[in-house]
C-alpha atoms as a PDB file:
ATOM      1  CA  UNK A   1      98.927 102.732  84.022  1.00  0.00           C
ATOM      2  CA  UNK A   2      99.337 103.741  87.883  1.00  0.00           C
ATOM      3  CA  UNK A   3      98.310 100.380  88.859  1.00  0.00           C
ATOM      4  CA  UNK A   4      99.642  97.745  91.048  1.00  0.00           C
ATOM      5  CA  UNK A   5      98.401  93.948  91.987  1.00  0.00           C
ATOM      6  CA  UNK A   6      98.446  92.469  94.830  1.00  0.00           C
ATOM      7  CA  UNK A   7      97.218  89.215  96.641  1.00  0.00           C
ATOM      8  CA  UNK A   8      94.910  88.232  99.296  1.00  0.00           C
ATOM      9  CA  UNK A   9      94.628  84.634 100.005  1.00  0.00           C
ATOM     10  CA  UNK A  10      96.313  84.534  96.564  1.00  0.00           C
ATOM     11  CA  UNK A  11      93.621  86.376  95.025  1.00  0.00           C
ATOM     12  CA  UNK A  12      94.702  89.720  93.106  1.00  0.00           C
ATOM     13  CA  UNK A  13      93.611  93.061  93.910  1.00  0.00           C
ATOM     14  CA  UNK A  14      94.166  96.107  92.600  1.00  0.00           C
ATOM     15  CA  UNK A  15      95.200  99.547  93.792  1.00  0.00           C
ATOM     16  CA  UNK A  16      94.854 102.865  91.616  1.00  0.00           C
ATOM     17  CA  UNK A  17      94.278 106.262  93.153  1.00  0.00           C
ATOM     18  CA  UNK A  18      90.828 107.800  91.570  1.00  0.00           C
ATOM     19  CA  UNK A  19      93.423 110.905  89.294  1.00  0.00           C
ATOM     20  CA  UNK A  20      95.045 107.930  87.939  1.00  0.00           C
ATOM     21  CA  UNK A  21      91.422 106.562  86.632  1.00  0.00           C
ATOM     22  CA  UNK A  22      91.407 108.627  83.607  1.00  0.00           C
ATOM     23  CA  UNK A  23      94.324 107.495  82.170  1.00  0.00           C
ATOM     24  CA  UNK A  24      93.320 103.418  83.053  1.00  0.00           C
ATOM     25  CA  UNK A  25      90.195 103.720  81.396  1.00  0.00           C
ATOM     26  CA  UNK A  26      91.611 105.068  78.092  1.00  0.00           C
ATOM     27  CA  UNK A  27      94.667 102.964  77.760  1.00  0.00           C
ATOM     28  CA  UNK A  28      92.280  99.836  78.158  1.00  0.00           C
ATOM     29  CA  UNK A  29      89.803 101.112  75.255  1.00  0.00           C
ATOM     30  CA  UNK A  30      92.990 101.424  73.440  1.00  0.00           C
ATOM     31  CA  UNK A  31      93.318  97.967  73.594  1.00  0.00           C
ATOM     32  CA  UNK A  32      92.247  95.730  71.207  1.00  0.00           C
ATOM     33  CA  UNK A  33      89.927  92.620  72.951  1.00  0.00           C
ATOM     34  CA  UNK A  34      87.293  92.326  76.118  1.00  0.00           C
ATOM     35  CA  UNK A  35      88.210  93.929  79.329  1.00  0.00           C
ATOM     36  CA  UNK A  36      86.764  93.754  82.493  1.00  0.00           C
ATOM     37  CA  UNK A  37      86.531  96.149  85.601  1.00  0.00           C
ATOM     38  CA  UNK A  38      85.256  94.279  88.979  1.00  0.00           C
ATOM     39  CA  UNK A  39      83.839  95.428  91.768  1.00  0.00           C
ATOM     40  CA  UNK A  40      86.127  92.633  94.269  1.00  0.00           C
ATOM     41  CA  UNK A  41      83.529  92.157  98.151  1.00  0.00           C
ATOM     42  CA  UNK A  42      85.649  90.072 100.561  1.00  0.00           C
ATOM     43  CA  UNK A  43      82.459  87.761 100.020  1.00  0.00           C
ATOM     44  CA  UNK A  44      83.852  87.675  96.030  1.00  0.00           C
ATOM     45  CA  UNK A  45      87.319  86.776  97.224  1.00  0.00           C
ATOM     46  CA  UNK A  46      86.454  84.172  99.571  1.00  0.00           C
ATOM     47  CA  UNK A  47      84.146  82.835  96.497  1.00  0.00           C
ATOM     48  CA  UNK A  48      87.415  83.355  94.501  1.00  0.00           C
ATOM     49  CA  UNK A  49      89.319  81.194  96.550  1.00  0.00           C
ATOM     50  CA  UNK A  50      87.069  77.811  96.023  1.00  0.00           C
ATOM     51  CA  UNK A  51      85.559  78.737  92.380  1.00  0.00           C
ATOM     52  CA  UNK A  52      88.278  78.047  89.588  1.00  0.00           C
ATOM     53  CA  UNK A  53      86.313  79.664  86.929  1.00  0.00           C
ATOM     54  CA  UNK A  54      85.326  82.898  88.980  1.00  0.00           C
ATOM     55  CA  UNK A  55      89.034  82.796  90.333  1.00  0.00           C
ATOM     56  CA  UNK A  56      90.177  82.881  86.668  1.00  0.00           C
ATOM     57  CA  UNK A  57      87.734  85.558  85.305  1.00  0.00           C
ATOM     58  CA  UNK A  58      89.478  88.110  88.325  1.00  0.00           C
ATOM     59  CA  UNK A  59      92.919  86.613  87.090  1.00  0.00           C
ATOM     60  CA  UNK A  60      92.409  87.851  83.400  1.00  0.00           C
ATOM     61  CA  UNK A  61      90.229  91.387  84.394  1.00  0.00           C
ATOM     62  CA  UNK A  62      91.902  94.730  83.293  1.00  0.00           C
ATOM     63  CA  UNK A  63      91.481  95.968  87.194  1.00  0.00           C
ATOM     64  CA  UNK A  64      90.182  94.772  90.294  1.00  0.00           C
ATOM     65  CA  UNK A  65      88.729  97.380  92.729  1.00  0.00           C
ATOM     66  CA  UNK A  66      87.819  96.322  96.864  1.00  0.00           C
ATOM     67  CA  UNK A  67      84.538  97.489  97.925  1.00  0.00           C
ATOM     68  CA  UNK A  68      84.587  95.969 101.038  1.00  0.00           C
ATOM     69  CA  UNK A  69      86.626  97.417 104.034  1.00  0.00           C
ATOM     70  CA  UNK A  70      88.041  93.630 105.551  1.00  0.00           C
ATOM     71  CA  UNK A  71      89.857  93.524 102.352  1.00  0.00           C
ATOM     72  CA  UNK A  72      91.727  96.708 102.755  1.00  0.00           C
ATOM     73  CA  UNK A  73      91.997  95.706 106.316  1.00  0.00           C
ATOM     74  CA  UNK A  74      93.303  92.150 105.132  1.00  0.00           C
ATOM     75  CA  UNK A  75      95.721  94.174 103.117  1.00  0.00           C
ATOM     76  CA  UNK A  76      97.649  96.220 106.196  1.00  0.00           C
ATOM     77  CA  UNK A  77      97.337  93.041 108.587  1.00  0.00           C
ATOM     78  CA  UNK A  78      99.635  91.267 105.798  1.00  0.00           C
ATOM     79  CA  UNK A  79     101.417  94.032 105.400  1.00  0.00           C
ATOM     80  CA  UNK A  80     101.324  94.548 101.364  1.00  0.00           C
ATOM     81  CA  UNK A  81     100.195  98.247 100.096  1.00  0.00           C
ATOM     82  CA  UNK A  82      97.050  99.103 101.066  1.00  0.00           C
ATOM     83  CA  UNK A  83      94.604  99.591  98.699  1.00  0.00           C
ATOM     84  CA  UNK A  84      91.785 102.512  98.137  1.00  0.00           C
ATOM     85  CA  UNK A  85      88.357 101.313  98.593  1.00  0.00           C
ATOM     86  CA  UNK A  86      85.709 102.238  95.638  1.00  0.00           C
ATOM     87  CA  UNK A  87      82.113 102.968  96.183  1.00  0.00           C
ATOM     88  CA  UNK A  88      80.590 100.810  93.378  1.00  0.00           C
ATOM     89  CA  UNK A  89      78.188 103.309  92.732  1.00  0.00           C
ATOM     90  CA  UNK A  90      80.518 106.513  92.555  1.00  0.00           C
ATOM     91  CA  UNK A  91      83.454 104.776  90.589  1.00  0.00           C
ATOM     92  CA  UNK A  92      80.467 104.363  87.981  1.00  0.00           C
ATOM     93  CA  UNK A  93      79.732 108.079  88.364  1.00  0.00           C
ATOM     94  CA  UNK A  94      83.203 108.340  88.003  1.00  0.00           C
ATOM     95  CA  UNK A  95      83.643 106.066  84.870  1.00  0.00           C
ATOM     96  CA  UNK A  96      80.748 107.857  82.943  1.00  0.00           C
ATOM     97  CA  UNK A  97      82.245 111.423  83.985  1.00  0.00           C
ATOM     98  CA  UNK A  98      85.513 110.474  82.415  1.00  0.00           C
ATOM     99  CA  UNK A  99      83.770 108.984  79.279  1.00  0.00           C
ATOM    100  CA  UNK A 100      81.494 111.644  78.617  1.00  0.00           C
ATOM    101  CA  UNK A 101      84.752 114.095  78.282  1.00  0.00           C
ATOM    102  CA  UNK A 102      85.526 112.500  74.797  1.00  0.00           C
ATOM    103  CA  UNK A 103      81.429 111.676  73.565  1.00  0.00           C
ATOM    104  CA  UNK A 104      82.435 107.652  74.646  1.00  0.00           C
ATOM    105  CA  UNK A 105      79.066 105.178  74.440  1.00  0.00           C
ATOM    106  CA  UNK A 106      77.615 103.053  76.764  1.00  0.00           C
ATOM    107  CA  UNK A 107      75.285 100.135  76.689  1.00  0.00           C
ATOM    108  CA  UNK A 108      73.064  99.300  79.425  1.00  0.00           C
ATOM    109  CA  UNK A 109      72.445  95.503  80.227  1.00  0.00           C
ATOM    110  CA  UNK A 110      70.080  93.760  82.815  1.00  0.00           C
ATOM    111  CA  UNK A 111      67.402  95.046  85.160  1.00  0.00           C
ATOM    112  CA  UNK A 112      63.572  94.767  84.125  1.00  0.00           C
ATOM    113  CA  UNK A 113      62.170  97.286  81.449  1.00  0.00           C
ATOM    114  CA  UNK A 114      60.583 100.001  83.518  1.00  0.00           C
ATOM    115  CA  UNK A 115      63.849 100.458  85.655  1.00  0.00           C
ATOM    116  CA  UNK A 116      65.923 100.286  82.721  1.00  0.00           C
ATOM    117  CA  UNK A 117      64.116 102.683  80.216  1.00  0.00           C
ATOM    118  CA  UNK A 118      64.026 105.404  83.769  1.00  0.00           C
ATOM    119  CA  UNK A 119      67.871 104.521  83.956  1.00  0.00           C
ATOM    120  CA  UNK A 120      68.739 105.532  80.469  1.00  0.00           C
ATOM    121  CA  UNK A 121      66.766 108.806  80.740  1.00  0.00           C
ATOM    122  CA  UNK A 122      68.514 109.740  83.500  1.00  0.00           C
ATOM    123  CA  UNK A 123      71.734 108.669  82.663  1.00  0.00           C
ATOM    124  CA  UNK A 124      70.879 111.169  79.651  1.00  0.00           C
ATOM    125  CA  UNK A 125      70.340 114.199  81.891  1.00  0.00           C
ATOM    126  CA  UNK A 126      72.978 113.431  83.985  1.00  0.00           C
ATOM    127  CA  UNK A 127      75.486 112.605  81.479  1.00  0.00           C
ATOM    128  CA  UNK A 128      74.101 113.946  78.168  1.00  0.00           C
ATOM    129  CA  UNK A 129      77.476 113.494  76.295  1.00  0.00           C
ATOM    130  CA  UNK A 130      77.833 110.132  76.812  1.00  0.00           C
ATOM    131  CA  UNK A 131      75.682 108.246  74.171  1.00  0.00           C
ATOM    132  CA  UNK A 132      73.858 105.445  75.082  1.00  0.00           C
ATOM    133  CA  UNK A 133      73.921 102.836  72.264  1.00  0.00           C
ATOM    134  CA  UNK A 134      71.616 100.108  72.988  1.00  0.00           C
ATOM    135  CA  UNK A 135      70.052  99.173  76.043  1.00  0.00           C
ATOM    136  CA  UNK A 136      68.640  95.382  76.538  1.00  0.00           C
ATOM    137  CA  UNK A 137      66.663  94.060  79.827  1.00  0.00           C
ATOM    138  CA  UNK A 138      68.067  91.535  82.066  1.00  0.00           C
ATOM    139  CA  UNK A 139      66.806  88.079  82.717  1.00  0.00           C
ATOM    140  CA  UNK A 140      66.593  86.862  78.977  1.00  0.00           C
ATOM    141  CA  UNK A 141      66.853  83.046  77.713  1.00  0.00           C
ATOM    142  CA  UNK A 142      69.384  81.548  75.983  1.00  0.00           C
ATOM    143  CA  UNK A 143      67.815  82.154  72.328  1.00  0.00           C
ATOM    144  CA  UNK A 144      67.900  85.762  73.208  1.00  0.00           C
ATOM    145  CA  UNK A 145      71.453  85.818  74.407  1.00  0.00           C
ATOM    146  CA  UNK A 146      72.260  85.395  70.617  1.00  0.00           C
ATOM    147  CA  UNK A 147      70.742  88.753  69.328  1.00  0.00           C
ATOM    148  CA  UNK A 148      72.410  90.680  73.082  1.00  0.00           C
ATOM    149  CA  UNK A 149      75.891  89.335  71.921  1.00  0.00           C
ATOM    150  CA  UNK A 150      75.334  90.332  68.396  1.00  0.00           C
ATOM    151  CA  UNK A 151      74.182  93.581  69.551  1.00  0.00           C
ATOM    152  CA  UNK A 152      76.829  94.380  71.410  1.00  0.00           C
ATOM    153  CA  UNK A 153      79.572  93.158  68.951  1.00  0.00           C
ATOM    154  CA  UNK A 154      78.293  95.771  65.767  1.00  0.00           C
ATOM    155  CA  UNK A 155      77.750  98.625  68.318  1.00  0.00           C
ATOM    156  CA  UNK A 156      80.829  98.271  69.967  1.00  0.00           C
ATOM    157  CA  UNK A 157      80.287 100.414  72.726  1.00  0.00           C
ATOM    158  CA  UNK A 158      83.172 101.922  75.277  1.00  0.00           C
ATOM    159  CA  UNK A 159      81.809 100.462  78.253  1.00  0.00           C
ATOM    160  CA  UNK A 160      78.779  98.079  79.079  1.00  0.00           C
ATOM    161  CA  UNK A 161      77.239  98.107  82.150  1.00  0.00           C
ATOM    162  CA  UNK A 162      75.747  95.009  83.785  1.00  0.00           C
ATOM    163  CA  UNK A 163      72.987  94.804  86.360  1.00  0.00           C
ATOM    164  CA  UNK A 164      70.733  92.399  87.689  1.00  0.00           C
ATOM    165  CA  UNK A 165      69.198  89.637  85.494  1.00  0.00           C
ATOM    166  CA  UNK A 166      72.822  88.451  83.925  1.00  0.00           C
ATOM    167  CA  UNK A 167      73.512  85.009  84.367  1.00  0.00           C
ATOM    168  CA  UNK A 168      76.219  84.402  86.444  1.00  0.00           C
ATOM    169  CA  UNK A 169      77.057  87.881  86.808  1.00  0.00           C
ATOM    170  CA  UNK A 170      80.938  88.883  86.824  1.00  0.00           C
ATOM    171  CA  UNK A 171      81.955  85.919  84.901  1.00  0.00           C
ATOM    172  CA  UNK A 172      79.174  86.599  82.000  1.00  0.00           C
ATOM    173  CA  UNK A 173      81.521  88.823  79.605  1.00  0.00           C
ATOM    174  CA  UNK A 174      84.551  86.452  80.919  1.00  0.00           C
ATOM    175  CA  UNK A 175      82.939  83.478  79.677  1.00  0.00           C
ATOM    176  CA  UNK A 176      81.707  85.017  76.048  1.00  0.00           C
ATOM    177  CA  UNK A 177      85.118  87.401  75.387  1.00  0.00           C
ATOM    178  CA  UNK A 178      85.346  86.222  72.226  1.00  0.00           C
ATOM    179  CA  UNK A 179      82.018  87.468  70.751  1.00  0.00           C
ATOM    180  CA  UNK A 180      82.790  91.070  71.991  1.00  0.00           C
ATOM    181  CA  UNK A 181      84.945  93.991  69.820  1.00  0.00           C
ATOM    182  CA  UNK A 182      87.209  95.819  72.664  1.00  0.00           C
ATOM    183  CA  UNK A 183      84.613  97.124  75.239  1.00  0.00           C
ATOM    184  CA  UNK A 184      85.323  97.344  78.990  1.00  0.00           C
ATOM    185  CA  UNK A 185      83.050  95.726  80.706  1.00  0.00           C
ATOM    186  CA  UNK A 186      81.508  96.261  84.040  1.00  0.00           C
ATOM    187  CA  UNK A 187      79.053  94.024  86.364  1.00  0.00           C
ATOM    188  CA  UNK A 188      77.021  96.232  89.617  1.00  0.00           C
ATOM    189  CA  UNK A 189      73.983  94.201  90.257  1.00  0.00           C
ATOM    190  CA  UNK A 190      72.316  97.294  92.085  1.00  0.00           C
ATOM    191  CA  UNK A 191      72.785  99.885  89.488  1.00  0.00           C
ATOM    192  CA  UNK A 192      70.024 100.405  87.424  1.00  0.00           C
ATOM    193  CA  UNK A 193      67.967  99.763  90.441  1.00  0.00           C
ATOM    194  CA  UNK A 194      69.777 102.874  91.780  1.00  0.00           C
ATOM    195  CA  UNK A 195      69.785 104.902  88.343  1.00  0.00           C
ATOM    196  CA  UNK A 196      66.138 104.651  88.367  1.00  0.00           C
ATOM    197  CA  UNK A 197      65.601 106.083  91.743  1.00  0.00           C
ATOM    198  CA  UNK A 198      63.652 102.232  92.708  1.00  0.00           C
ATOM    199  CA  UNK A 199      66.321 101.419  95.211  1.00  0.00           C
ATOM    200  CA  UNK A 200      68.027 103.887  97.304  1.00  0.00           C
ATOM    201  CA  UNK A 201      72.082 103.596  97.720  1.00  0.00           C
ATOM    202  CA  UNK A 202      74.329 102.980 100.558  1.00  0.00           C
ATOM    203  CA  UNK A 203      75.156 106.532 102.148  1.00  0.00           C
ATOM    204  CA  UNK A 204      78.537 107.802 102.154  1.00  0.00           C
ATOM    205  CA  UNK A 205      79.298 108.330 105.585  1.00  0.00           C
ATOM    206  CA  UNK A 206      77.754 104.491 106.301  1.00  0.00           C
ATOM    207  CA  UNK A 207      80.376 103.012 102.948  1.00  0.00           C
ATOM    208  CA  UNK A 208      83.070 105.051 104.868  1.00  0.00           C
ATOM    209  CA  UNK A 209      82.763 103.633 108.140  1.00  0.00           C
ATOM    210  CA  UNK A 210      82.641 100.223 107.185  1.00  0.00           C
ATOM    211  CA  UNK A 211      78.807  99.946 108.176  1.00  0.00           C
ATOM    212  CA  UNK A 212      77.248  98.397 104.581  1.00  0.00           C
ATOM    213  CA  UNK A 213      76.946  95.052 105.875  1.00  0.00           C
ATOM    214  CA  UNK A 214      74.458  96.013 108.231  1.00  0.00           C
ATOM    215  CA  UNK A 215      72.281  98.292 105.495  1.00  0.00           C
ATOM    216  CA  UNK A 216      72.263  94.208 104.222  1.00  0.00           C
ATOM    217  CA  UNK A 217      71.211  92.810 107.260  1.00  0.00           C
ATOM    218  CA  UNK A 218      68.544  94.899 107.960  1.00  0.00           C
ATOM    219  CA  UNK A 219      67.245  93.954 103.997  1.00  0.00           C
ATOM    220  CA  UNK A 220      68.000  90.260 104.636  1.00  0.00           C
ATOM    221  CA  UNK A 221      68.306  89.031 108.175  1.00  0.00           C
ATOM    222  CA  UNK A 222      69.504  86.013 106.871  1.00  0.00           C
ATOM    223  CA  UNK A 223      72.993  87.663 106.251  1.00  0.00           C
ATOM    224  CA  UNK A 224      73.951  87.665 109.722  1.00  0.00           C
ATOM    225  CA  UNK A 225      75.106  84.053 109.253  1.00  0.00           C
ATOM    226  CA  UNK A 226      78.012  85.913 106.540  1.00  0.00           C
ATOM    227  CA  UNK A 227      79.625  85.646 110.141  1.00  0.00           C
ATOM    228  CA  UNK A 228      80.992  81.779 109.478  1.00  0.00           C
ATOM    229  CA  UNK A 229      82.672  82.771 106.305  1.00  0.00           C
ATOM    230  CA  UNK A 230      83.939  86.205 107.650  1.00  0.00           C
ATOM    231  CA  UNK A 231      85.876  83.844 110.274  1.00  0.00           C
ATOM    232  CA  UNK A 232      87.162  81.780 107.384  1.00  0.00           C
ATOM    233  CA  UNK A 233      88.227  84.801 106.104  1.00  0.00           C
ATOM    234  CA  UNK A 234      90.482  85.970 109.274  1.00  0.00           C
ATOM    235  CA  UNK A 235      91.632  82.202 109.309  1.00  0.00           C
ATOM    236  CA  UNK A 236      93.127  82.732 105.561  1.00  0.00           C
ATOM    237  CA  UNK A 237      94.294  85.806 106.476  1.00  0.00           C
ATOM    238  CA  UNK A 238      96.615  84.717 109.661  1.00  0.00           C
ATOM    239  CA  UNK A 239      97.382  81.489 107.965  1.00  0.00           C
ATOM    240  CA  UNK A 240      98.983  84.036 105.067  1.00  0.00           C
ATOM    241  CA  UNK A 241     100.777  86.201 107.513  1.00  0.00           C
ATOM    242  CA  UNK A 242     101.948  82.923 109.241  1.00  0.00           C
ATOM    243  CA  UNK A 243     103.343  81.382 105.725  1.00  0.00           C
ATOM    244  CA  UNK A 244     105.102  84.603 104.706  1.00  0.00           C
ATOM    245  CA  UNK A 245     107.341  84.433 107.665  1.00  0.00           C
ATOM    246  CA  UNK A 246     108.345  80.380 107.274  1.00  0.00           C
END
């Protein structure tokens, strides 16, 4: 695969041009066990840095992709290969465009059950080769986490999306990998709200400039206080350039 890692504050990242996506995807379903494709924020990687089990989940996943502009940005100020920065929501379009060319399946995972029955039916229009095995809502207990995993395991699917409702999101397949059969696995909390029209996505032009974070703060005022760990962020970042000089 056209892949290569790299690290930010010694957290690995991924770069793959989108033509090179195709070929990822089908060498990983080629490959026997759980894999894992994850959406990296520089909120994640900061998380990454103090979280052992999180940090380890990224360490093992199949590919990492940046969202989030300060990573890229991170990447050129320490002067490793700069990486291309995925819209969450179009890689997905992108992943289920690729599948569909060779009838792959897909399981849907999370969200409540009116968002996620008006996701599948449009994921069927808009995709109508790529069949849709199961489908289970998000939020479930413990006891019902039994029947999801068996689920999963005798369908087998290519890919299983996560939304919202998983328990500890990104690390939830990392943590159960051994009850799964070889599908890729990939965690977007806003996705079925998206696929069922219930929450409207970041434009383009605003995800190319960089501008996301205030689409957040205007949702959640609260956010504007992501400034104290955005300067520990630029902190890591000099103290990296600083190191790979001594």
């Amino acid at each position: 695969m056209e892949i290569e890692r790299i690290r930010i504050g010694g957290v690995p990242v991924d770069i793959i041009r989108p033509e090179h996506m195709e070929q990822a995807l089908f060498e990983l379903l080629a490959t026997s066990g759980t894999k894992q494709i994850v959406f990296l924020s520089v909120w994640n990687l900061l998380k990454a840095m103090r979280n052992s089990e999180y940090k380890l989940c990224l360490e093992n996943a199949s590919l990492i992709l940046p969202v989030s502009k300060s990573i890229i940005n991170g990447a050129v100020f320490l002067k490793k290969t700069k990486p291309l920065r995925y819209n969450p929501f179009s890689a997905l379009i992108l992943f289920f465009t690729i599948l569909e060319t060779r009838y792959k399946s897909l399981y849907l995972l999370g969200g409540h059950k009116s968002s996620l029955i008006e996701s599948e039916r449009n994921l069927h229009a808009t995709f109508p080769g790529l069949h849709i095995v199961g489908r289970y809502t998000g939020y479930f207990s413990k006891e019902t986490e039994k029947d999801i995993l068996e689920a999963i395991f005798k369908s087998n699917p290519s890919m299983v999306l996560l939304a919202d409702g998983i328990p500890s999101g990104v690390t939830w397949p990392y943590m159960r990998r051994n009850s799964f059969g070889s599908s890729i696995f990939v965690y977007y909390k806003d996705a079925l709200s998206i696929f069922s029209k219930r929450k409207k996505r970041v434009s383009d032009d605003v995800f190319n400039a960089g501008h996301e974070i205030w689409h957040e703060i205007a949702l959640n005022p609260l956010k504007i206080f992501l400034v104290f760990p955005f300067i520990w962020y630029i902190i890591v970042l000099i103290w990296d350039r600083l190191h790979s000089k001594a």
